[in-house]
N, C-alpha and C. Protein backbone atom coordinates (compact mmCIF):
# COMPACT_ATOMS: atom_id res chain seq x y z
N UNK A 1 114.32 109.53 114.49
CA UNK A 1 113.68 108.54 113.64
C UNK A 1 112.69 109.24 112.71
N UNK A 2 112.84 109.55 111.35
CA UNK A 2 112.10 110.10 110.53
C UNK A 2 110.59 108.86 110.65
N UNK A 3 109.69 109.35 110.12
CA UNK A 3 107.92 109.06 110.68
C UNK A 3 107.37 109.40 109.37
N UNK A 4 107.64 109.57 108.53
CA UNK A 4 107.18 109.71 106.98
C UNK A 4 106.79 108.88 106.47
N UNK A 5 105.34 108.95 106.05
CA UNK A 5 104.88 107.94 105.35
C UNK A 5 104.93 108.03 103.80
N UNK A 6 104.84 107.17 103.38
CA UNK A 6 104.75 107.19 101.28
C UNK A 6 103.25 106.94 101.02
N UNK A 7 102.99 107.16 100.48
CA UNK A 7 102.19 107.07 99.41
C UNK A 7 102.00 107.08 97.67
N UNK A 8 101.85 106.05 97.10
CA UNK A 8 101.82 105.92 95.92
C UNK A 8 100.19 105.84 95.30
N UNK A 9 100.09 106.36 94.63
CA UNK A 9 98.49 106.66 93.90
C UNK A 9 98.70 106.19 92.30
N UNK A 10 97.65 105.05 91.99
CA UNK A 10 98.44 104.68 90.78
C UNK A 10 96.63 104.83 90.16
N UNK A 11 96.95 105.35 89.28
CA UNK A 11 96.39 105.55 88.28
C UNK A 11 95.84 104.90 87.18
N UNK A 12 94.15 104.91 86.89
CA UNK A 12 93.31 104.10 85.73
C UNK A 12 94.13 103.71 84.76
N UNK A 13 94.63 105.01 84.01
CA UNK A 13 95.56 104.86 82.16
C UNK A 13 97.04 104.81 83.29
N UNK A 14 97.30 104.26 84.14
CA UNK A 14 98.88 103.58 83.86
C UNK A 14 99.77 104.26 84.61
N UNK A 15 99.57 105.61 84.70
CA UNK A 15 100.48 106.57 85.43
C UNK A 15 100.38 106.39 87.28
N UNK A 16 101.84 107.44 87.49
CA UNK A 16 101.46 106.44 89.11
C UNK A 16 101.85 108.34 89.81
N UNK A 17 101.68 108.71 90.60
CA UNK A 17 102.05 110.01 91.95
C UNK A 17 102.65 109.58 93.09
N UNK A 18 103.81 109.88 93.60
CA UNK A 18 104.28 109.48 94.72
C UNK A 18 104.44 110.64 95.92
N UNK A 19 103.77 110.91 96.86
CA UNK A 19 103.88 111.84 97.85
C UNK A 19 104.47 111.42 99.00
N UNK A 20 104.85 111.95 100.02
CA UNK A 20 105.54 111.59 101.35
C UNK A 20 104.87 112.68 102.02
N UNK A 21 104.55 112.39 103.03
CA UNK A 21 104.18 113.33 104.38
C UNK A 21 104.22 112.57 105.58
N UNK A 22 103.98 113.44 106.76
CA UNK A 22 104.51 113.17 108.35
C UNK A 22 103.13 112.30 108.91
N UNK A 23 103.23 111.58 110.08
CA UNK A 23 102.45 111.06 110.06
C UNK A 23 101.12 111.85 110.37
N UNK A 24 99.90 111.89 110.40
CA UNK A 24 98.95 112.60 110.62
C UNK A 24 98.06 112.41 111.72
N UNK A 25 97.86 111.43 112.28
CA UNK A 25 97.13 110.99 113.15
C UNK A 25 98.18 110.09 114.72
N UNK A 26 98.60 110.94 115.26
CA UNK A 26 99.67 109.78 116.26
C UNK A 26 98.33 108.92 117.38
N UNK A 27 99.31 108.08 118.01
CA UNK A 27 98.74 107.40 119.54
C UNK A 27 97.35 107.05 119.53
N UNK A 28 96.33 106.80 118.65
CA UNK A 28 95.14 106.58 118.87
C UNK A 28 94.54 105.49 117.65
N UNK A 29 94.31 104.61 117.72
CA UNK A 29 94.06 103.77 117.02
C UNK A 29 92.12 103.66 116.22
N UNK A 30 91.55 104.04 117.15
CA UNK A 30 90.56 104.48 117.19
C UNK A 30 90.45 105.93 116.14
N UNK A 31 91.19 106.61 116.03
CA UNK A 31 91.40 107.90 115.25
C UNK A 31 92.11 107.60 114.03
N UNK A 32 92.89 106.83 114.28
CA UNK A 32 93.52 106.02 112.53
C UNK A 32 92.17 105.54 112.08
N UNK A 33 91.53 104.31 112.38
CA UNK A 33 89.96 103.73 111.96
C UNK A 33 88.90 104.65 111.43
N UNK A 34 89.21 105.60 112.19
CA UNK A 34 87.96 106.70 111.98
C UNK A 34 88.33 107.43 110.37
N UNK A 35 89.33 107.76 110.03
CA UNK A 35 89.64 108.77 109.64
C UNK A 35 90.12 108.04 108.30
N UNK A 36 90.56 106.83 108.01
CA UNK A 36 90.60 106.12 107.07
C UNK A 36 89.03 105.63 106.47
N UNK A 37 88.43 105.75 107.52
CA UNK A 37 86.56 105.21 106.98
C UNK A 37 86.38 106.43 106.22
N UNK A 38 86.68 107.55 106.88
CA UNK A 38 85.93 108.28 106.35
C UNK A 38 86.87 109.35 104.78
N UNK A 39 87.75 108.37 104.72
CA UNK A 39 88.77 108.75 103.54
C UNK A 39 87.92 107.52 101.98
N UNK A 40 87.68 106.81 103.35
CA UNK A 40 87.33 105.46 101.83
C UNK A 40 86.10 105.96 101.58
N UNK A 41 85.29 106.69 102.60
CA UNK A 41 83.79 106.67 102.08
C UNK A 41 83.62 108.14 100.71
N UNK A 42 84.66 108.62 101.00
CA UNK A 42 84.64 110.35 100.12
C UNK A 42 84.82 109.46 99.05
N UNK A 43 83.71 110.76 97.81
CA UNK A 43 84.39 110.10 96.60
C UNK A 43 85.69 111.07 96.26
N UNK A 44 86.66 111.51 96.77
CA UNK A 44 87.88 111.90 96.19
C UNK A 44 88.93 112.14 97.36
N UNK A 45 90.43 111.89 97.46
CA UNK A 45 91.58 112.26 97.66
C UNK A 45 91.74 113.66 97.44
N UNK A 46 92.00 114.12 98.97
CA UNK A 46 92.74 115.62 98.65
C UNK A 46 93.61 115.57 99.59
N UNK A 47 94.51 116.41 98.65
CA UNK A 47 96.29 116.22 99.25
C UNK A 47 96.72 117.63 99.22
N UNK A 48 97.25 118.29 100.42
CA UNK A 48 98.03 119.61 100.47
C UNK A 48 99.39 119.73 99.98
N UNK A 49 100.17 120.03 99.26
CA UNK A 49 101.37 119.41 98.86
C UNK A 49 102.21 120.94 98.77
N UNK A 50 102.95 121.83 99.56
CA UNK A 50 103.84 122.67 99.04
C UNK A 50 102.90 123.78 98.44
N UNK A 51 101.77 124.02 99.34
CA UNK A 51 101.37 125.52 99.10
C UNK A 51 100.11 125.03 97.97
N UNK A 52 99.94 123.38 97.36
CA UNK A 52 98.52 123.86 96.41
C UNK A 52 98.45 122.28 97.10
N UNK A 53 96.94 122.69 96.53
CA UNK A 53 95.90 121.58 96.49
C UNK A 53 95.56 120.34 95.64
N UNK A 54 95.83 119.28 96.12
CA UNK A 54 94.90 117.97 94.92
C UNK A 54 94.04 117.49 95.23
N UNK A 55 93.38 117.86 94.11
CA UNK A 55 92.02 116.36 94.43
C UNK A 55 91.58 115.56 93.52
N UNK A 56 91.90 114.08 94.09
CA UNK A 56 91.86 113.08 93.09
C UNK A 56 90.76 112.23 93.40
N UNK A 57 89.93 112.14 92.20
CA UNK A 57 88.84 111.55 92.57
C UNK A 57 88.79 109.67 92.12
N UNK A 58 88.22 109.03 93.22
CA UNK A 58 88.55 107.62 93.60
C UNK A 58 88.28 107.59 91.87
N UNK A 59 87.39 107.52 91.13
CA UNK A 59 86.62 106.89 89.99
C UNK A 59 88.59 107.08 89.10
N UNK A 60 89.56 107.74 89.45
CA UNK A 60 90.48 107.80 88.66
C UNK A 60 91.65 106.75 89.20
N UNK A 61 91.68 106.23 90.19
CA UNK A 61 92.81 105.81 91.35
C UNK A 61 92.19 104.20 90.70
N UNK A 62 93.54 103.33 90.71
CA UNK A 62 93.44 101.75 89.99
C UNK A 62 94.11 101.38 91.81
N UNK A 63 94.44 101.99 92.64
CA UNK A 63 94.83 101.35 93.59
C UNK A 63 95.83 102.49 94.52
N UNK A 64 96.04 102.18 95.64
CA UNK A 64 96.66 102.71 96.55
C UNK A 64 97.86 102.46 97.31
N UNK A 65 99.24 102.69 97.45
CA UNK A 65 99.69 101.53 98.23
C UNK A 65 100.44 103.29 99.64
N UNK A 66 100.30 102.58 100.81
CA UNK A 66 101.00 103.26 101.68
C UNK A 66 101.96 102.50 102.43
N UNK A 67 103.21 103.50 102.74
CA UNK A 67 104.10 102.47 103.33
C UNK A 67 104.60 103.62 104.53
N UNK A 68 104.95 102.98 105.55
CA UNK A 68 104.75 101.83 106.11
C UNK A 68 102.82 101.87 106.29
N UNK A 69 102.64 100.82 106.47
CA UNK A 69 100.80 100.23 106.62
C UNK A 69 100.81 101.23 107.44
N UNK A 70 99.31 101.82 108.27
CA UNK A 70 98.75 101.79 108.83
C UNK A 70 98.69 101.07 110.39
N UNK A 71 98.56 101.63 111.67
CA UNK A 71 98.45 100.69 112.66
C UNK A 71 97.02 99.98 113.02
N UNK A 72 96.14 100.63 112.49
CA UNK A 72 95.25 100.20 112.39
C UNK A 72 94.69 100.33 111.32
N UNK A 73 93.87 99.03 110.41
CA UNK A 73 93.50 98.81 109.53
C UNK A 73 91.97 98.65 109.60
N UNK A 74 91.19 98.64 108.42
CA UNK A 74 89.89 98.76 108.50
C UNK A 74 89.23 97.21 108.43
N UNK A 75 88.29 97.32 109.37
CA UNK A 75 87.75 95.69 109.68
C UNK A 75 88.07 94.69 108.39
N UNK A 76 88.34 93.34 108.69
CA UNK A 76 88.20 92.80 107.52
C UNK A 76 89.62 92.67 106.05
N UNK A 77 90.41 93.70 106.79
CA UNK A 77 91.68 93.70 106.23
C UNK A 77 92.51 92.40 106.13
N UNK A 78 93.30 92.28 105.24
CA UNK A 78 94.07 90.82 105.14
C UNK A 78 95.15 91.47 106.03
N UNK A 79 96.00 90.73 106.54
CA UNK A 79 97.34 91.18 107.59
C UNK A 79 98.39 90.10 106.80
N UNK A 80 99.30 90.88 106.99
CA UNK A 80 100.55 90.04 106.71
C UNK A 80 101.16 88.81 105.48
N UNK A 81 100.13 89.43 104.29
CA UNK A 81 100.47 88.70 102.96
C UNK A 81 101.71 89.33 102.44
N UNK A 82 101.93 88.59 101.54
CA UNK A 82 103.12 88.64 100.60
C UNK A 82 101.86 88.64 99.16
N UNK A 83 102.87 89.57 98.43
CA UNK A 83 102.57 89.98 96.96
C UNK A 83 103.51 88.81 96.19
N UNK A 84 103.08 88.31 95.02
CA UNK A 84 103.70 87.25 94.84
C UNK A 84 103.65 87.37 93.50
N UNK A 85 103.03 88.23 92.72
CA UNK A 85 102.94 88.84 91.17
C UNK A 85 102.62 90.07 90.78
């Protein structure tokens, strides 16, 4: 069963980045929570990708989408909407 998550990074002016990597954090839910807080609290995204480095700083990112979700989400999260536009 491939375990790869997506990630799409879409961008202020319009443009969008699509990465895939393995999952990073297994079996601990408590360690997903943690580690997503402390992703939202940085001001920038850094991504290892094939030998170089990115770092994208939030003030540039219009939004985030990961697929599949997260098993644990950060307090206060909506669960189980539909996008509808």
């Amino acid at each position: 069963m491939n375990e790869d998550r997506r990630l799409v990074v879409h961008y202020n002016n319009g443009t969008k980045v699509e990465v895939t990597f393995p999952v990073q954090i297994k079996n601990s839910t408590a360690a997903v929570q943690e580690a997503m807080k402390r992703i939202m609290e940085s001001d920038k995204l850094v991504i290892e990708s094939e030998g170089r480095l990115i770092v994208i700083p939030w003030s540039s990112v219009k939004q985030l989408e990961v697929t599949p979700a997260p098993p644990a989400l950060p307090f206060g999260a909506i669960r189980n909407a539909k996008v509808v536009s």
